[in-house]
Protein backbone atom coordinates (compact mmCIF):
# COMPACT_ATOMS: atom_id res chain seq x y z
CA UNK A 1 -110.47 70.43 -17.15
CA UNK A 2 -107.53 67.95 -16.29
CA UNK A 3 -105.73 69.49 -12.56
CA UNK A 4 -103.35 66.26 -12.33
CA UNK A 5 -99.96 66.71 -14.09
CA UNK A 6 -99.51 63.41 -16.51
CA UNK A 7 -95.49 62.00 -15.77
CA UNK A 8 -96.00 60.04 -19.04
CA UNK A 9 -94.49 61.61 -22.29
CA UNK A 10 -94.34 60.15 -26.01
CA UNK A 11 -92.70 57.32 -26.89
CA UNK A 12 -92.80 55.67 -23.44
CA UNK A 13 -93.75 51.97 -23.18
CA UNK A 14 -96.75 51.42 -20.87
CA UNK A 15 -98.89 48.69 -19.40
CA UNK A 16 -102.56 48.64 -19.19
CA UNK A 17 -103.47 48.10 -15.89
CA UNK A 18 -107.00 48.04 -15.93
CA UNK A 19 -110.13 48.09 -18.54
CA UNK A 20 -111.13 45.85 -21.63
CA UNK A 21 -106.87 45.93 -22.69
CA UNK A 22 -105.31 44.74 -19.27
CA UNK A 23 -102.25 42.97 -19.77
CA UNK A 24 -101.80 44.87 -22.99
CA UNK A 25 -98.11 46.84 -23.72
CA UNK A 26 -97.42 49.13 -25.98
CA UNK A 27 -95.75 52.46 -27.37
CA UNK A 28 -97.21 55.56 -26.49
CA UNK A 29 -98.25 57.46 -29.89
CA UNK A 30 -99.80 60.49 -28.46
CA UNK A 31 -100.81 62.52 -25.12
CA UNK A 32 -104.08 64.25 -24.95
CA UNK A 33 -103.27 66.44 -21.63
CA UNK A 34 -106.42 68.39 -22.02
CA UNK A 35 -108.25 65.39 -21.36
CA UNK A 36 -105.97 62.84 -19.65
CA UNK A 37 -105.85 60.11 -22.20
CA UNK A 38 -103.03 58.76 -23.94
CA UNK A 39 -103.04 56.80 -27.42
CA UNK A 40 -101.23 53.77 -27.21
CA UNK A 41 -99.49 51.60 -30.35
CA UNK A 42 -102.24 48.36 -30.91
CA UNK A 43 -104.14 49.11 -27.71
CA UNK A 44 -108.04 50.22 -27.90
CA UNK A 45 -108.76 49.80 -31.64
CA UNK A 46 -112.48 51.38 -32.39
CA UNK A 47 -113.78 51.05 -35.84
CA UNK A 48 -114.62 54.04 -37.65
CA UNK A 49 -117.14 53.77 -40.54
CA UNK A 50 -116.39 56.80 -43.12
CA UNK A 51 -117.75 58.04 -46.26
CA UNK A 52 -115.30 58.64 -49.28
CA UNK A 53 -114.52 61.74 -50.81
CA UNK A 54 -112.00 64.98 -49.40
CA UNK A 55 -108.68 63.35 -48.71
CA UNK A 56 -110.05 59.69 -48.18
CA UNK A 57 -110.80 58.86 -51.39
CA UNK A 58 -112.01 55.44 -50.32
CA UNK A 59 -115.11 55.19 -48.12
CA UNK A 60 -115.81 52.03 -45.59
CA UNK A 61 -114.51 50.70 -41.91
CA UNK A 62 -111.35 51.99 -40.54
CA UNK A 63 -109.65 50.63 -37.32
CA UNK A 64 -107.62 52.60 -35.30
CA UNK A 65 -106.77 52.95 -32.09
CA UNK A 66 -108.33 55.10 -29.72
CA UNK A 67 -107.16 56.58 -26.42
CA UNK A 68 -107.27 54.99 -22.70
CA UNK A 69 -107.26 57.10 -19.63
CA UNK A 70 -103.86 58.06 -18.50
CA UNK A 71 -104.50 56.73 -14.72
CA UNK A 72 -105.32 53.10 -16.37
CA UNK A 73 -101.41 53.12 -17.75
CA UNK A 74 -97.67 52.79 -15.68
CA UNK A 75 -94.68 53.53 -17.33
CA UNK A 76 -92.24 50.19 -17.63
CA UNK A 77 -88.86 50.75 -16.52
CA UNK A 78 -86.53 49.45 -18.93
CA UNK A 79 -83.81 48.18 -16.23
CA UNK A 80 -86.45 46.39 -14.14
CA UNK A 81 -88.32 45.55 -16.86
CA UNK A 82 -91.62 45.58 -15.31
CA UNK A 83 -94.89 48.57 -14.50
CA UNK A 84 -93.31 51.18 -11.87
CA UNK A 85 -94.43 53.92 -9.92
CA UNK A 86 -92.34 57.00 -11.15
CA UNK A 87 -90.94 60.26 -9.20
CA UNK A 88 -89.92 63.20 -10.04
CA UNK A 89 -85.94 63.87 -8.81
CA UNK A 90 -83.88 66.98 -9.18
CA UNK A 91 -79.99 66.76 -10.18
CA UNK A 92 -77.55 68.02 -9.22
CA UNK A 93 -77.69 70.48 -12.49
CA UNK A 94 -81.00 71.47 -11.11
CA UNK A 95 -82.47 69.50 -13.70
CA UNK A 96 -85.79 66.96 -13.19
CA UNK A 97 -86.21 64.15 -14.36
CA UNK A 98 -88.69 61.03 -13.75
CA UNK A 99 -87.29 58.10 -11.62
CA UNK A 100 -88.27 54.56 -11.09
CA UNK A 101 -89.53 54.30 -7.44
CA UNK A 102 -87.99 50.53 -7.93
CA UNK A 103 -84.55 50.93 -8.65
CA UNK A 104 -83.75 54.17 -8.67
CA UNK A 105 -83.56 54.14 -12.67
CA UNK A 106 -83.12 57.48 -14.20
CA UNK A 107 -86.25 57.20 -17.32
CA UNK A 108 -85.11 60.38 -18.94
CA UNK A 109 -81.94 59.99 -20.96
């Protein structure tokens, strides 16, 4: 379903750049690449009503967080410490690795 590659990988810290959670930062938890979403760490919480029983032994309202489109998101790079555009760069080693479009910040360690 998704054609676009996603450049953003677990454990990144993001900025929500548009939506209900602009402004908002935050670890990423997980990547949905199927269907271009990302969950992000206290971002989007959604509250889920459940009935007990099976491994919840407790029924009632849950909040957790829910994904947010990956195109509403941009990576922070940690030297210039604000949202950045990223590209992709091969080494010398023939390696790639993502790139801040800012400084010239190597993301991938």
């Amino acid at each position: 379903m998704a054609t676009t590659k996603c450049r953003i990988k677990k454990d990144d810290k993001v900025k929500v750049i548009a939506g209900k959670e602009k402004g908002k930062m935050g670890k990423i938890l997980k990547v949905l690449r199927d269907k271009d979403r990302v969950v992000i760490e206290n971002v989007n919480f959604v509250k889920r009503h459940t009935k007990p029983g099976g491994q919840t032994r407790q029924g009632g309202i849950i909040e957790k967080e829910a994904s947010v489109h990956s195109s509403n998101v941009m990576l922070i790079c940690s030297k210039c410490i604000s949202p950045v555009r990223i590209k992709m760069q091969r080494l010398e080693d023939g390696k790639m690795v993502r790139m801040c479009r800012k400084c010239g910040e190597v993301i991938d360690t």
